[in-house]
Protein backbone atom coordinates (compact mmCIF):
# COMPACT_ATOMS: atom_id res chain seq x y z
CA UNK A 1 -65.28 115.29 -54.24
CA UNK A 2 -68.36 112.91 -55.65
CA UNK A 3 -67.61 115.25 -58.81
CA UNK A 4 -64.03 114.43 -59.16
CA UNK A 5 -64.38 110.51 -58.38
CA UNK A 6 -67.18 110.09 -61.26
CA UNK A 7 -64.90 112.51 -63.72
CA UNK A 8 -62.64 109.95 -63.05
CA UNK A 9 -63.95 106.96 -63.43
CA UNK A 10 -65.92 108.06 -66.58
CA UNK A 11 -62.29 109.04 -68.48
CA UNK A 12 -61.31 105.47 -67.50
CA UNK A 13 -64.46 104.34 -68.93
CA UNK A 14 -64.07 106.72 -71.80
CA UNK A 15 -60.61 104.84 -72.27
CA UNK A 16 -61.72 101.57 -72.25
CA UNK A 17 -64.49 101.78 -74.33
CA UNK A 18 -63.03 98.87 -76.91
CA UNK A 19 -63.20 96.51 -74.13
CA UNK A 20 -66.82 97.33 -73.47
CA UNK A 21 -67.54 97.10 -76.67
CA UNK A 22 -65.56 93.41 -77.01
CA UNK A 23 -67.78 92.56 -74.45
CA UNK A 24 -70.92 93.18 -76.01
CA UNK A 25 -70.56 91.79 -78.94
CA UNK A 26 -69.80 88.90 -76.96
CA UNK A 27 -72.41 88.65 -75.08
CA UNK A 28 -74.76 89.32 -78.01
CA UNK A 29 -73.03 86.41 -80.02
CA UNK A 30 -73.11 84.52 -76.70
CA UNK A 31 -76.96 85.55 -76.59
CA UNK A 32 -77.51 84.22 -80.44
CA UNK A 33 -76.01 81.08 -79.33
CA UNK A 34 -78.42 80.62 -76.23
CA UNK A 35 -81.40 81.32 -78.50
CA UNK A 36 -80.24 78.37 -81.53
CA UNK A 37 -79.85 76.17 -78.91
CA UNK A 38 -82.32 76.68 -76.22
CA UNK A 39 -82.58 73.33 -74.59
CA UNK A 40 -78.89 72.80 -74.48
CA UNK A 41 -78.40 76.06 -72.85
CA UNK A 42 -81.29 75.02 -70.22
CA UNK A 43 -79.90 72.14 -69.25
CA UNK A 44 -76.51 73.72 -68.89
CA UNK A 45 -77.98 75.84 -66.50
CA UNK A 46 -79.92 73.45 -64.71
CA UNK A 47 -76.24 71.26 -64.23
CA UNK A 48 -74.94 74.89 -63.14
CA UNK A 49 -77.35 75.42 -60.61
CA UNK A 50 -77.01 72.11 -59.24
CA UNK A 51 -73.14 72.55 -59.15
CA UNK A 52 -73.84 75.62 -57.13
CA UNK A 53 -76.70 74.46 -54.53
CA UNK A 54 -74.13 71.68 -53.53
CA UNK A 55 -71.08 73.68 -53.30
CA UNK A 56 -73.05 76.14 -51.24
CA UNK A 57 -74.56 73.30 -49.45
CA UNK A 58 -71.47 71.59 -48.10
CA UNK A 59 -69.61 74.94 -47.69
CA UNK A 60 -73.17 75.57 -45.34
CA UNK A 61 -72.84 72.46 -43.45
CA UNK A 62 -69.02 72.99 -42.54
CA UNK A 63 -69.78 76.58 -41.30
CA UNK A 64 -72.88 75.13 -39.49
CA UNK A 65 -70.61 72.43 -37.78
CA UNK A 66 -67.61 74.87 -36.59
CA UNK A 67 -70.03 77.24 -35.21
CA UNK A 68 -72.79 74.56 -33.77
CA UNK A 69 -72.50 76.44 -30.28
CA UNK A 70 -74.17 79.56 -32.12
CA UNK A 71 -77.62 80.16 -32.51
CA UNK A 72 -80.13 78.25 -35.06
CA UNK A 73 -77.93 75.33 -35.43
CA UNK A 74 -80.68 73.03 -36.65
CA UNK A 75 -82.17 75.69 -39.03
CA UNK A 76 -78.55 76.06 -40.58
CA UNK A 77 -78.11 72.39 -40.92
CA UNK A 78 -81.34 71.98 -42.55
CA UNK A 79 -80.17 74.13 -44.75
CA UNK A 80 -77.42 72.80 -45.90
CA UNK A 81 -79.35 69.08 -46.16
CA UNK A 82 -81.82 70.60 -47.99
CA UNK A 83 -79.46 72.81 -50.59
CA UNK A 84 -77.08 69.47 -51.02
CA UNK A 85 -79.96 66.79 -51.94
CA UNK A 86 -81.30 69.52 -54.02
CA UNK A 87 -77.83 70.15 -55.95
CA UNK A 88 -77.87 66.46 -56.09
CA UNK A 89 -81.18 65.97 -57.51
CA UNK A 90 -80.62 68.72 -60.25
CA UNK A 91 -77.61 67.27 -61.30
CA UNK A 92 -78.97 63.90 -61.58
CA UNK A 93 -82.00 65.16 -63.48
CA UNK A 94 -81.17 68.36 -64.84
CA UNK A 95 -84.57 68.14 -67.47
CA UNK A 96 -86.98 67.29 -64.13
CA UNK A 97 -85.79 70.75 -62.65
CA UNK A 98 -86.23 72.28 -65.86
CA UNK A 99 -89.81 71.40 -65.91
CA UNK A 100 -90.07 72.01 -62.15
CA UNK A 101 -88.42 75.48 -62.42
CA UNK A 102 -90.30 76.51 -65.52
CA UNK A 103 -93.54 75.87 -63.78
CA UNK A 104 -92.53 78.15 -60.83
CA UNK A 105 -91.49 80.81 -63.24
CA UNK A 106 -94.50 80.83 -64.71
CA UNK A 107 -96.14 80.91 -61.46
CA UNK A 108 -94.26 84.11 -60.84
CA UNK A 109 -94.83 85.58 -63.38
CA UNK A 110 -98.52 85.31 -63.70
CA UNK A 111 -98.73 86.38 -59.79
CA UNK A 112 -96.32 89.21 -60.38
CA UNK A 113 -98.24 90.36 -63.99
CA UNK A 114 -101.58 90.42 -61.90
CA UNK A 115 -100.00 92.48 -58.73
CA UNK A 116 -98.64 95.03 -61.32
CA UNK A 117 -101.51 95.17 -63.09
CA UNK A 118 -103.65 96.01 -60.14
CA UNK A 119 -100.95 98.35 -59.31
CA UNK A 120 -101.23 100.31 -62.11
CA UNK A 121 -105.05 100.18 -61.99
CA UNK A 122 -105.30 101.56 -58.27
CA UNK A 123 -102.19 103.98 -57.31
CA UNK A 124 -102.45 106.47 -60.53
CA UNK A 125 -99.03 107.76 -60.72
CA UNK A 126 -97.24 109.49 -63.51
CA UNK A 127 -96.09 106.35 -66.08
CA UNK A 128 -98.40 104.23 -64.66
CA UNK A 129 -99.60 103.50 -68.12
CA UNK A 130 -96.10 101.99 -68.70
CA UNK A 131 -96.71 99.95 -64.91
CA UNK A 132 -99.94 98.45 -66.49
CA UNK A 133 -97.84 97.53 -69.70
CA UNK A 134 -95.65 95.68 -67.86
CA UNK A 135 -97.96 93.77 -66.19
CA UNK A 136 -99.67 92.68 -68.73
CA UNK A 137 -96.86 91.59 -70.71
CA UNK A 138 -95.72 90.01 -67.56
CA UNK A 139 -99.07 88.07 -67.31
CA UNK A 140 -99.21 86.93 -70.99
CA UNK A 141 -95.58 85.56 -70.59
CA UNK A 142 -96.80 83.41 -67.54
CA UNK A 143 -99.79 82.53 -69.37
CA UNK A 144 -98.02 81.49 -72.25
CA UNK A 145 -95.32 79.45 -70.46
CA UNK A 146 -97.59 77.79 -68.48
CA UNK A 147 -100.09 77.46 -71.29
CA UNK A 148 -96.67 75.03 -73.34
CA UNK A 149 -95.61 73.23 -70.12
CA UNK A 150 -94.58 70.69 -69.65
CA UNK A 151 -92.70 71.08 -72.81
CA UNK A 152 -92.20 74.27 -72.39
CA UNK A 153 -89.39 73.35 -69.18
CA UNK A 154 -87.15 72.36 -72.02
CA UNK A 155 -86.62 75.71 -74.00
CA UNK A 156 -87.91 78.45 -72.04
CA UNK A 157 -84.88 78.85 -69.42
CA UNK A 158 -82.23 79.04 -72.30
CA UNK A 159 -85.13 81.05 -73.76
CA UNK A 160 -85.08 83.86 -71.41
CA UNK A 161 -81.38 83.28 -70.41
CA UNK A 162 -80.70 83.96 -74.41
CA UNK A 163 -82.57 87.10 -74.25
CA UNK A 164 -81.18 88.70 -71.54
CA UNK A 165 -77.38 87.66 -73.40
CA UNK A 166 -78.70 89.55 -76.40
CA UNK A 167 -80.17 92.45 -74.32
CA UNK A 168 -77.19 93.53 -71.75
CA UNK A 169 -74.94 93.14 -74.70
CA UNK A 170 -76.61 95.52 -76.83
CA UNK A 171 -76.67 97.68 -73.95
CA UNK A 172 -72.95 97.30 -73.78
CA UNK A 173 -72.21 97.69 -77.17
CA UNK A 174 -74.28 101.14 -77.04
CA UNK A 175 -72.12 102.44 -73.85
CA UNK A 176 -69.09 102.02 -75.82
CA UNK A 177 -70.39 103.99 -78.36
CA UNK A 178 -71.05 106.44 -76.38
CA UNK A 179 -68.05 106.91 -74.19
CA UNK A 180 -66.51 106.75 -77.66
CA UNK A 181 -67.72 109.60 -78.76
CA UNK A 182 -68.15 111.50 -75.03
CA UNK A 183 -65.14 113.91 -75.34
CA UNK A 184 -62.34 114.88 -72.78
CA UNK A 185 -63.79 118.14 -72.55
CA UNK A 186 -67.23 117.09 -71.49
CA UNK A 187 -65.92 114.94 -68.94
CA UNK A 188 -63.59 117.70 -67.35
């Protein structure tokens, strides 16, 4: 049964491949884009995120307020406050949350780089060479962002964002290629 539901969904795959690959070369160009304009696409984002913390917020305080006789009604509200002023503020000052966001990215990932890293150094596993690769590579990005900021708030979200266009694109564009050339006879 599994069998016959991924058979089928790989020949529709297999069918559409020219869709998948439209949209990878999208995103790549999309990607390109991000990465020759790096602030713009930060602050985009920024505005985008603020767009979304107030939508969620109001849509948070009108669910609070219907339901106030359930439990954590205070918690919920807060909430809400909390996710509208923030949406507010963001859109306001979309290049003060880029600095402020950057900063806690680079926070993460300099925590996160160290935790792997000691990860890889204590629990020897098969590919935990790859583990301690990660994390260090993790570390020196955090490093290096936080090493540029301030200034680094204004490029290093459309940065990353730019990057990961480019990447899931490519990986796109090499799934249609391969359901492409995956015949009917391999998939029955």
């Amino acid at each position: 049964m599994v069998l016959t539901i991924f058979q089928t969904n790989l020949e529709e795959l297999r069918r559409n491949w020219g869709w998948i690959l439209a949209l990878g070369i999208v995103l790549v160009l999309l990607g390109a884009g991000a990465l020759i304009d790096a602030i713009g696409v930060s602050v985009v984002s920024m505005v985008f995120f603020g767009w979304i913390l107030l939508f969620s917020g109001v849509i948070e305080g009108v669910q609070t307020l219907r339901h106030r006789t359930g439990g954590h009604f205070f918690l919920h509200l807060l909430k809400a406050v909390f996710s509208i002023v923030l949406g507010v503020m963001l859109l306001r000052s979309p290049m003060a949350g880029l600095v402020v966001v950057t900063l806690l990215l680079a926070s993460y990932f300099v925590v996160i780089g160290v935790f792997r890293i000691i990860a890889a150094l204590t629990v020897q596993m098969p590919g935990s060479g790859w583990a301690l690769v990660d994390g260090v590579i993790t570390l020196i990005l955090g490093i290096l962002v936080w090493s540029q900021w301030p200034a680094s708030g204004l490029w290093v979200i459309g940065l990353f964002i730019g990057i990961n266009l480019i990447t899931t694109g490519w990986a796109e564009t090499m799934l249609a290629f391969s359901l492409r050339r995956l015949s009917k006879q391999a998939i029955a």
